[in-house]
N, C-alpha and C. Protein backbone atom coordinates (compact mmCIF):
# COMPACT_ATOMS: atom_id res chain seq x y z
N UNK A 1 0.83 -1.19 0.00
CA UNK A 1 0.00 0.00 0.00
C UNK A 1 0.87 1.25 0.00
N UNK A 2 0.36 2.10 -0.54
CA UNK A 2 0.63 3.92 -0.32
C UNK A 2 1.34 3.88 1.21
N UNK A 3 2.08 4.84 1.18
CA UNK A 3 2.48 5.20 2.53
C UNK A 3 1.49 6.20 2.95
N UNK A 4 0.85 6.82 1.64
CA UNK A 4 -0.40 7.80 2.53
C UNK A 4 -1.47 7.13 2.99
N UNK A 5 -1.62 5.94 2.30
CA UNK A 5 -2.63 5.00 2.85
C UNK A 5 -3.37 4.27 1.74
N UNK A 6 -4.42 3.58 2.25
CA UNK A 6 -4.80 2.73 1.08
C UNK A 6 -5.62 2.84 -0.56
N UNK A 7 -5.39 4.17 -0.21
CA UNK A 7 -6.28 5.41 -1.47
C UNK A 7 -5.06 4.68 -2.51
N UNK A 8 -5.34 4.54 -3.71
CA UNK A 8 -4.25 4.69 -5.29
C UNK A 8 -4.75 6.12 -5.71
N UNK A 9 -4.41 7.13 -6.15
CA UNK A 9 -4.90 8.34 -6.53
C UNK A 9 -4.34 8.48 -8.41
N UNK A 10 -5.38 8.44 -9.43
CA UNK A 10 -4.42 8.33 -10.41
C UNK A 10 -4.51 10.00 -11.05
N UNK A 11 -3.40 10.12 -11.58
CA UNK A 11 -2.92 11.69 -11.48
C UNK A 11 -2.79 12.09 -13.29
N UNK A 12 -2.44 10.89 -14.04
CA UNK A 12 -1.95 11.21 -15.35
C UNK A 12 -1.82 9.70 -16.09
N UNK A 13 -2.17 10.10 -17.48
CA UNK A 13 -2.45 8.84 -18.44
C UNK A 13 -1.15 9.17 -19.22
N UNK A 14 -0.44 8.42 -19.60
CA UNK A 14 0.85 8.81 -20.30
C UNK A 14 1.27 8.03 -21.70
N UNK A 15 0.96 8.82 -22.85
CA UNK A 15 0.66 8.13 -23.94
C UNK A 15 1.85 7.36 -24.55
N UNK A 16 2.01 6.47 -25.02
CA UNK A 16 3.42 5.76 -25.47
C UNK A 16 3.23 4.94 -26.84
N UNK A 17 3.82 4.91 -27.67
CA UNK A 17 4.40 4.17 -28.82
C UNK A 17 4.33 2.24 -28.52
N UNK A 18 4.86 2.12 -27.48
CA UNK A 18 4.55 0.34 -27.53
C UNK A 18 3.95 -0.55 -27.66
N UNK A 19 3.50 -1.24 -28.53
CA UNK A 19 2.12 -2.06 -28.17
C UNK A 19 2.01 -2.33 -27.03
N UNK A 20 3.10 -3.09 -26.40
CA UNK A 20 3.10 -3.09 -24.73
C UNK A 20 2.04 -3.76 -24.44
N UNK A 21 2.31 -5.23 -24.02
CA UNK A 21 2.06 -6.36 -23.44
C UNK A 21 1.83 -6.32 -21.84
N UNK A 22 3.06 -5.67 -21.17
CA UNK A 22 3.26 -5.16 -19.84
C UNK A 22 3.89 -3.86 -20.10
N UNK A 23 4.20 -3.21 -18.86
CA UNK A 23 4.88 -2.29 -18.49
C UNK A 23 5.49 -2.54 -16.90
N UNK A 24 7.19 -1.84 -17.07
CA UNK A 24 7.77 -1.79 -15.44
C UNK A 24 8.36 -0.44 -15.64
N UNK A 25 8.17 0.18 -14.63
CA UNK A 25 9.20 1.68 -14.47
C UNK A 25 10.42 1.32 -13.62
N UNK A 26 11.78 1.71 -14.52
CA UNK A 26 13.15 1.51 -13.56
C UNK A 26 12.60 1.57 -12.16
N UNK A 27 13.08 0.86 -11.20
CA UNK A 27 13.46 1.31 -9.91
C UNK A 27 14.59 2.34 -9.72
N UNK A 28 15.85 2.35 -10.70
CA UNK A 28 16.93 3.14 -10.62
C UNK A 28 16.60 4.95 -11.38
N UNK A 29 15.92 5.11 -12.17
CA UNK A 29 15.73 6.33 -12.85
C UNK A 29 14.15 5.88 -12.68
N UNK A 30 13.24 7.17 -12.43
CA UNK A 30 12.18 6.82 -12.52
C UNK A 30 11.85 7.35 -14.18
N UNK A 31 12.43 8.05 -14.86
CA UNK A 31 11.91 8.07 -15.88
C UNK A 31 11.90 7.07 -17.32
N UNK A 32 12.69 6.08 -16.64
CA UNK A 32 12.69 5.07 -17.66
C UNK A 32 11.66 3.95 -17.50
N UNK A 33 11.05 3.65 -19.08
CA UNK A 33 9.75 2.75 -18.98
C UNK A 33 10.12 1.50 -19.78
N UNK A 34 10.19 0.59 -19.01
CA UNK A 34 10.39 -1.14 -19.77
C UNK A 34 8.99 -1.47 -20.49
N UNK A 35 8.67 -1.79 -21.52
CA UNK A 35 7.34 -2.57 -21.88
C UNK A 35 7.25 -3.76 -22.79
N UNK A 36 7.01 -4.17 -22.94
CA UNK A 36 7.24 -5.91 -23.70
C UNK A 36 6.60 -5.89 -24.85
N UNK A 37 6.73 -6.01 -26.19
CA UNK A 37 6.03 -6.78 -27.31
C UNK A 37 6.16 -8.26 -27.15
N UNK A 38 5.06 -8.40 -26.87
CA UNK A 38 4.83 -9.92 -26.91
C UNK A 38 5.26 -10.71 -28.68
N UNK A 39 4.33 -9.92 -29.73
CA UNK A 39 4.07 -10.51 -30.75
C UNK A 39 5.79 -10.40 -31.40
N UNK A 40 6.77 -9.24 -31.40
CA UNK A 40 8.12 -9.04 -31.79
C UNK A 40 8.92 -9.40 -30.29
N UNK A 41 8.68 -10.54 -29.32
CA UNK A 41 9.15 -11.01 -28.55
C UNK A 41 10.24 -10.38 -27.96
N UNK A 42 9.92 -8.71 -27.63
CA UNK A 42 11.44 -7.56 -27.64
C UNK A 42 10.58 -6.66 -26.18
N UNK A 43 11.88 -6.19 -25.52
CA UNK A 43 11.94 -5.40 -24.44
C UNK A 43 11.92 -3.96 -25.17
N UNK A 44 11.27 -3.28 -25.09
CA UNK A 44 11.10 -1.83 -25.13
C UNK A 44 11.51 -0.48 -23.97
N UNK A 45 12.58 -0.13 -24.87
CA UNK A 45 12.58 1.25 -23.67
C UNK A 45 12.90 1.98 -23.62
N UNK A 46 12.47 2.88 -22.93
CA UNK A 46 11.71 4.08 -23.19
C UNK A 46 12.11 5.41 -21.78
N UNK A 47 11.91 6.72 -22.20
CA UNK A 47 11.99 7.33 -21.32
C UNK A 47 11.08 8.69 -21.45
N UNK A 48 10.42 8.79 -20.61
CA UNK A 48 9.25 9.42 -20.39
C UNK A 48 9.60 11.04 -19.49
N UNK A 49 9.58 11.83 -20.12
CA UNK A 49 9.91 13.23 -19.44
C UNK A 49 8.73 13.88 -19.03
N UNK A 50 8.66 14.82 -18.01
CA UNK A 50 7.44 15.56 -17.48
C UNK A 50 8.00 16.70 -18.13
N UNK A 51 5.94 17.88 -18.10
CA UNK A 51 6.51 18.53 -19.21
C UNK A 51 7.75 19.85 -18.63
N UNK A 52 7.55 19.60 -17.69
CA UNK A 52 8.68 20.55 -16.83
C UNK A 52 10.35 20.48 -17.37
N UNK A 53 10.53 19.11 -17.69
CA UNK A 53 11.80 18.70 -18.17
C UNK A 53 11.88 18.45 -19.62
N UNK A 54 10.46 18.82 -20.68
CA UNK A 54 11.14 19.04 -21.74
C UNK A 54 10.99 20.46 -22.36
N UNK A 55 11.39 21.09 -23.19
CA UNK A 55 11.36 22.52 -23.96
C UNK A 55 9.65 22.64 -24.29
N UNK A 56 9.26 21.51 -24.38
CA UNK A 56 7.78 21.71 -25.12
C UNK A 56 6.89 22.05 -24.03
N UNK A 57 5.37 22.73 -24.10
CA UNK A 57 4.61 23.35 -23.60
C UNK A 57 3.58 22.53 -23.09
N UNK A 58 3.29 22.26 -22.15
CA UNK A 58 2.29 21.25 -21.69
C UNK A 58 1.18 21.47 -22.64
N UNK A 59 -0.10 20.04 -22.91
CA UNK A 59 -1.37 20.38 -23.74
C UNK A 59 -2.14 20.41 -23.17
């Protein structure tokens, strides 16, 4: 559970390129995203910036 407690609060949908079978976010960088093609039997990955950290303008 949350350390705030047993609430999940979801905050943001984050659009991605993978077909993506699963998904894992590094434990080591949180901005890196693992996701699986099942059907091209391949690890995908990926890194996901907030819009704070890229030049572009939030939508």
């Amino acid at each position: 559970m949350p350390e705030a407690g047993p609430t999940l609060n979801w905050i943001a949908t984050i659009p991605i390129t993978a077909p993506g079978q699963s998904f894992a976010w590094d434990p080591r960088d949180r901005q890196v995203l693992y996701t699986l093609s099942k059907q091209g039997r391949e690890v995908i990955v990926g890194r996901v910036e907030s819009a704070s950290d890229s030049n572009e303008k939030p939508r």
